[in-house]
Every structure is written in structure tokens, then in C-alpha cells.
Protein backbone atom coordinates (compact mmCIF):
# COMPACT_ATOMS: atom_id res chain seq x y z
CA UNK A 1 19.60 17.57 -88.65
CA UNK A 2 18.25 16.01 -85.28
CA UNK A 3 16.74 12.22 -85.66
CA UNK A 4 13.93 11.73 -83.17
CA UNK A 5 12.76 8.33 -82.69
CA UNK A 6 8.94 7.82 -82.85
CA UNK A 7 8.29 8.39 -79.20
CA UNK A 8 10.22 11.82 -80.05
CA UNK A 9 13.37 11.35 -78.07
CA UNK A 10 16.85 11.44 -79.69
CA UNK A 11 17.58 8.04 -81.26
CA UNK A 12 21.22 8.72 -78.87
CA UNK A 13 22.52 11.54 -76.96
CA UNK A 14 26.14 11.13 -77.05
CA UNK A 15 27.07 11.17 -79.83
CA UNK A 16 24.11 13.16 -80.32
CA UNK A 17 21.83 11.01 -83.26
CA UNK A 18 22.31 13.52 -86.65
CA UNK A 19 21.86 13.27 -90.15
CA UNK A 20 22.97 15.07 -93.06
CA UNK A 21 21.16 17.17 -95.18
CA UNK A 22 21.22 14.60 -97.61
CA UNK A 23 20.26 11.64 -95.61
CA UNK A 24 17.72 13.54 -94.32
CA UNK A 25 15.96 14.51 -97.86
CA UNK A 26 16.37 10.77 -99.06
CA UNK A 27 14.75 9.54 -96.13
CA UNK A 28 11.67 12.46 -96.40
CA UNK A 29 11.40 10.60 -99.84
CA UNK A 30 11.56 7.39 -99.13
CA UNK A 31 8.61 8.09 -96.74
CA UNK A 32 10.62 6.88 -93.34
CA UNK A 33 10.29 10.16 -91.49
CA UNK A 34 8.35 13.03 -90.56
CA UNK A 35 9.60 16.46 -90.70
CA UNK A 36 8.83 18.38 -87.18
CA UNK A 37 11.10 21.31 -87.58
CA UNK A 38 12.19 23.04 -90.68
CA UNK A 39 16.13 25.31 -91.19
CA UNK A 40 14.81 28.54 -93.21
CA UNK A 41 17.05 27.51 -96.34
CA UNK A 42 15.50 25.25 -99.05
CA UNK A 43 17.20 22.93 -101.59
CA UNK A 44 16.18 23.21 -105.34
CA UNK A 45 16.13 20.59 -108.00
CA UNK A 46 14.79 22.47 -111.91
CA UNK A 47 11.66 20.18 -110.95
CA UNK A 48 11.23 20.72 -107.39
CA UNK A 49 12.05 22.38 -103.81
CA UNK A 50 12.09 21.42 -100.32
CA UNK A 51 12.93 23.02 -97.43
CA UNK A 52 15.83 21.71 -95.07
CA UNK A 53 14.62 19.71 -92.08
CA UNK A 54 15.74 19.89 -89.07
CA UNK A 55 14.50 17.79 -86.51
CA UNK A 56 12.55 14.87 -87.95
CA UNK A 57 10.86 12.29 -86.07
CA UNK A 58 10.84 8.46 -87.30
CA UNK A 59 7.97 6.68 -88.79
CA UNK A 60 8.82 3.28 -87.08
CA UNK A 61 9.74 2.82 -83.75
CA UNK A 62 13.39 1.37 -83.47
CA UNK A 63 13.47 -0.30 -79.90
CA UNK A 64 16.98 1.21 -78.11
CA UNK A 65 19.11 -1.56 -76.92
CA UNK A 66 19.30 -2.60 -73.51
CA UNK A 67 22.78 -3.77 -73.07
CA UNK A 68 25.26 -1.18 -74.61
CA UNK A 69 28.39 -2.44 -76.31
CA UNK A 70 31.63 -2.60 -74.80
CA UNK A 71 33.88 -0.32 -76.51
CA UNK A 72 36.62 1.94 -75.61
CA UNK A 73 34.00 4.61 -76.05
CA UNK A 74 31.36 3.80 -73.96
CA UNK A 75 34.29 3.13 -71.00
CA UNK A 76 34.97 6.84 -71.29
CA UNK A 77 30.90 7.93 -71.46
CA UNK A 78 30.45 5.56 -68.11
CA UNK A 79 33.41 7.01 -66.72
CA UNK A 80 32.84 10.69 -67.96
CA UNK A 81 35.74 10.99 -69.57
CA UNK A 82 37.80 11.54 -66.63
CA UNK A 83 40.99 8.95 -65.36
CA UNK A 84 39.81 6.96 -62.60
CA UNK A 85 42.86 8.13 -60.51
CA UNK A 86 43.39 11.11 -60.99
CA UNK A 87 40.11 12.71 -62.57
CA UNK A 88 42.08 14.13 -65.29
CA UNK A 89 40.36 14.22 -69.00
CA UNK A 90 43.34 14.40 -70.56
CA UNK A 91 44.40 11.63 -72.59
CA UNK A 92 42.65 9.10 -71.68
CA UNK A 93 43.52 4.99 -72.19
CA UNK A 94 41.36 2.30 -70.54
CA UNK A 95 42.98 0.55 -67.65
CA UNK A 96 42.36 -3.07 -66.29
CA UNK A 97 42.27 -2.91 -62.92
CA UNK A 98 43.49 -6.65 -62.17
CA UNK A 99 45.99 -6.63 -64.89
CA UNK A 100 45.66 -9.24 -67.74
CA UNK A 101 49.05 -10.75 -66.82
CA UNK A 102 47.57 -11.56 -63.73
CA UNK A 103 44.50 -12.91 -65.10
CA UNK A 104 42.44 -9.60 -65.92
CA UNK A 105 39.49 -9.90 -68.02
CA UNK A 106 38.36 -7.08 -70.57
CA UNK A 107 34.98 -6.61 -69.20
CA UNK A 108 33.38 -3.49 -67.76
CA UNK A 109 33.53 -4.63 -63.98
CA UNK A 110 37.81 -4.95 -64.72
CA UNK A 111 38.28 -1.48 -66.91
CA UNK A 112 38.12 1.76 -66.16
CA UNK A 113 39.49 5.23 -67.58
CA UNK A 114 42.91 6.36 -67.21
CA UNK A 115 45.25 8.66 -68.34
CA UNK A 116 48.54 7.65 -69.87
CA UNK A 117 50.82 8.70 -66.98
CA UNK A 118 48.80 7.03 -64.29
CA UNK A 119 47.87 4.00 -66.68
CA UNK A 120 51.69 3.85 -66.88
CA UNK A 121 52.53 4.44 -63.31
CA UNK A 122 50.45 1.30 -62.43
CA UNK A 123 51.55 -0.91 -64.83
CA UNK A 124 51.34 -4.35 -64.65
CA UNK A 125 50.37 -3.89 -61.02
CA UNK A 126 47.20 -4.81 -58.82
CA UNK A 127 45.75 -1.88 -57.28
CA UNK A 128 47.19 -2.71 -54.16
CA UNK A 129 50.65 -3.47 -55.46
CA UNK A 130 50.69 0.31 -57.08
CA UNK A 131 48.08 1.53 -54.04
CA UNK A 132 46.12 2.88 -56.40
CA UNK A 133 42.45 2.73 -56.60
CA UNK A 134 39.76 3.87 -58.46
CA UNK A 135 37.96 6.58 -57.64
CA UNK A 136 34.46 4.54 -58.35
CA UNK A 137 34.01 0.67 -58.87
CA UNK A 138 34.02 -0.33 -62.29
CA UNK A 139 30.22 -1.55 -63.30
CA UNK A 140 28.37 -2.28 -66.47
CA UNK A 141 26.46 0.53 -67.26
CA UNK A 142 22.74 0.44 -68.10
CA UNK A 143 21.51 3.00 -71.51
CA UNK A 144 19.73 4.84 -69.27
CA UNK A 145 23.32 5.56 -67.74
CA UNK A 146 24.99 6.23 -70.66
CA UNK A 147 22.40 8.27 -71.70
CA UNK A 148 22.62 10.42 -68.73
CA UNK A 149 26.36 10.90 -68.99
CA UNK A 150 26.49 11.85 -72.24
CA UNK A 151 23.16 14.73 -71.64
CA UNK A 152 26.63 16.19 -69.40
CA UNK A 153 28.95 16.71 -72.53
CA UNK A 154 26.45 18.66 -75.18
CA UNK A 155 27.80 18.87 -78.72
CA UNK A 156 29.54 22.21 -79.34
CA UNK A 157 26.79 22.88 -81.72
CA UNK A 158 22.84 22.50 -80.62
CA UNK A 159 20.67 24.62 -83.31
CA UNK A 160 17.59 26.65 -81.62
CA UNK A 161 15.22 24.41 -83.38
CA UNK A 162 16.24 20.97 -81.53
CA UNK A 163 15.91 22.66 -78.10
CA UNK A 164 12.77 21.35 -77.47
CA UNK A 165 13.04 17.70 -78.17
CA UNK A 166 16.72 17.44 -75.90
CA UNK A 167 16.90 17.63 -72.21
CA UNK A 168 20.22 18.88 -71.51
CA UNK A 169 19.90 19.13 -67.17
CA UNK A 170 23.67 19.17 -65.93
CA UNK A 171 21.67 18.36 -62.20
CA UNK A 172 21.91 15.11 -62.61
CA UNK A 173 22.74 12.26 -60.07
CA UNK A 174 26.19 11.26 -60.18
């Protein structure tokens, strides 16, 4: 089930923000949400019956952040999931550019995405020890960027009653 927030945009995009069936019933009870969209199916109790939500829209504004976190995750997302040398998307470590040996911080202006065999052909290497550089300079990414990357990798699944509330548009701005 999709979780709007109460200006009805996705609470995240990547991973896309879903709840289970369950969740999604307990929260309808507990008064939190309001359903938008309904699934045709229905759940049954001997007492009562509800039919399945599935886009609901919360009751309380929750304010996004405005810093995202860095995590390996969100490295990948700024760096759409492609190595930074190569533009490969297969498996993917993070790389410090300067490496720590040398002083390297872990921060998002020093780490970027990188496959295993480049990641291991620079080493312990500056970039212009290994001449290798990376394809873009490493930044802190705002939401809004994050958000944007992650509208270009849509979950394998998107049911035809959440259409309307996403914005998938694979036009956008690098």
C-alpha cells in the first residue's frame, strides 16, 4: 500500500514509502490516515470488514528532512548506482577518493561509487597516483536530489491505483 504524506506526495521515492496490509488497517484504526484509494479485495473479521487500502494519505504532516543521512545507500542513489569510473552498476562498493591512509575523510565530498575491480585497481592510491578520476565531483546531495534519482529506478512493482499520486519522468536533469 502507497503512504502519501498530507500534502499527498510519497513520504520517499526510493525506496518507494509502502506499508503492509496490516500496518495499513492498524493505522485506518488508530485514526492516523485517510484512505484515498481502495485494492478490490476486503479483509473480514466475524464482526467486521474492510476493504484493502491502497494509497492512503497521512493525517499529520511529517516535515521531510533536509539533510539526508550518509549511508552507503544514499552514495549509490546520488551516484545512480553506477561506479564513478567506469559507469558500471555492477557490484558496487563506495570509494574514497583521497584514500584514508592518506588522510581521507568519510564524507560525501571524499566518496563516491565504485565497482570492486576499479575500487581495487585504485587502491590505496590518489586519483592522480592511479590516474583515475571520477566521472562527476563527489557533493552532498540535497532530498530534492535524492528524490529525483531515485523517480529514475521505479520499483518493479507500481499498482494502477498509485499512478496518480507518483511522478515517474525519466527526463530529468542529470
Amino acid at each position: 500500500m502507497l503512504v502519501l504524506n498530507a500534502d499527498f506526495r510519497p513520504l520517499s521515492y526510493y525506496p518507494l514509502s509502502l506499508w503492509s496490509w496490516q500496518d495499513a488497517i492498524k493505522a485506518v484504526f488508530l485514526d492516523r490516515v485517510n484512505i484515498v484509494e481502495h485494492y478490490d479485495r476486503a479483509v473480514r473479521s466475524p464482526t467486521f470488514e474492510i476493504r484493502l487500502p491502497s494509497v492512503v494519505s497521512l493525517k499529520s504532516f511529517v516535515k521531510p528532512t533536509t539533510h539526508p543521512a550518509f549511508t552507503r545507500f544514499n552514495v549509490f542513489l546520488r551516484d545512480r548506482f553506477s561506479c564513478q569510473y567506469c559507469a558500471s552498476p555492477e557490484d558496487l562498493t563506495f570509494d574514497h577518493i583521497i584514500p584514508r591512509s592518506k588522510g581521507g575523510q568519510t564524507t560525501w565530498e571524499n566518496v563516491v561509487a565504485a565497482c570492486s575491480p576499479c575500487n581495487l585497481r585504485k587502491g590505496n592510491l590518489t586519483p592522480q597516483q592511479a590516474r583515475m578520476f571520477p566521472r562527476q565531483h563527489p557533493y552532498a546531495p540535497t532530498v530534492h536530489q535524492l528524490h529525483r534519482n531515485g523517480r529514475l529506478f521505479p520499483p518493479n512493482y507500481l499498482h494502477d491505483s498509485w499512478l496518480d499520486y507518483l511522478y515517474w519522468d525519466t527526463e530529468l536533469d542529470p
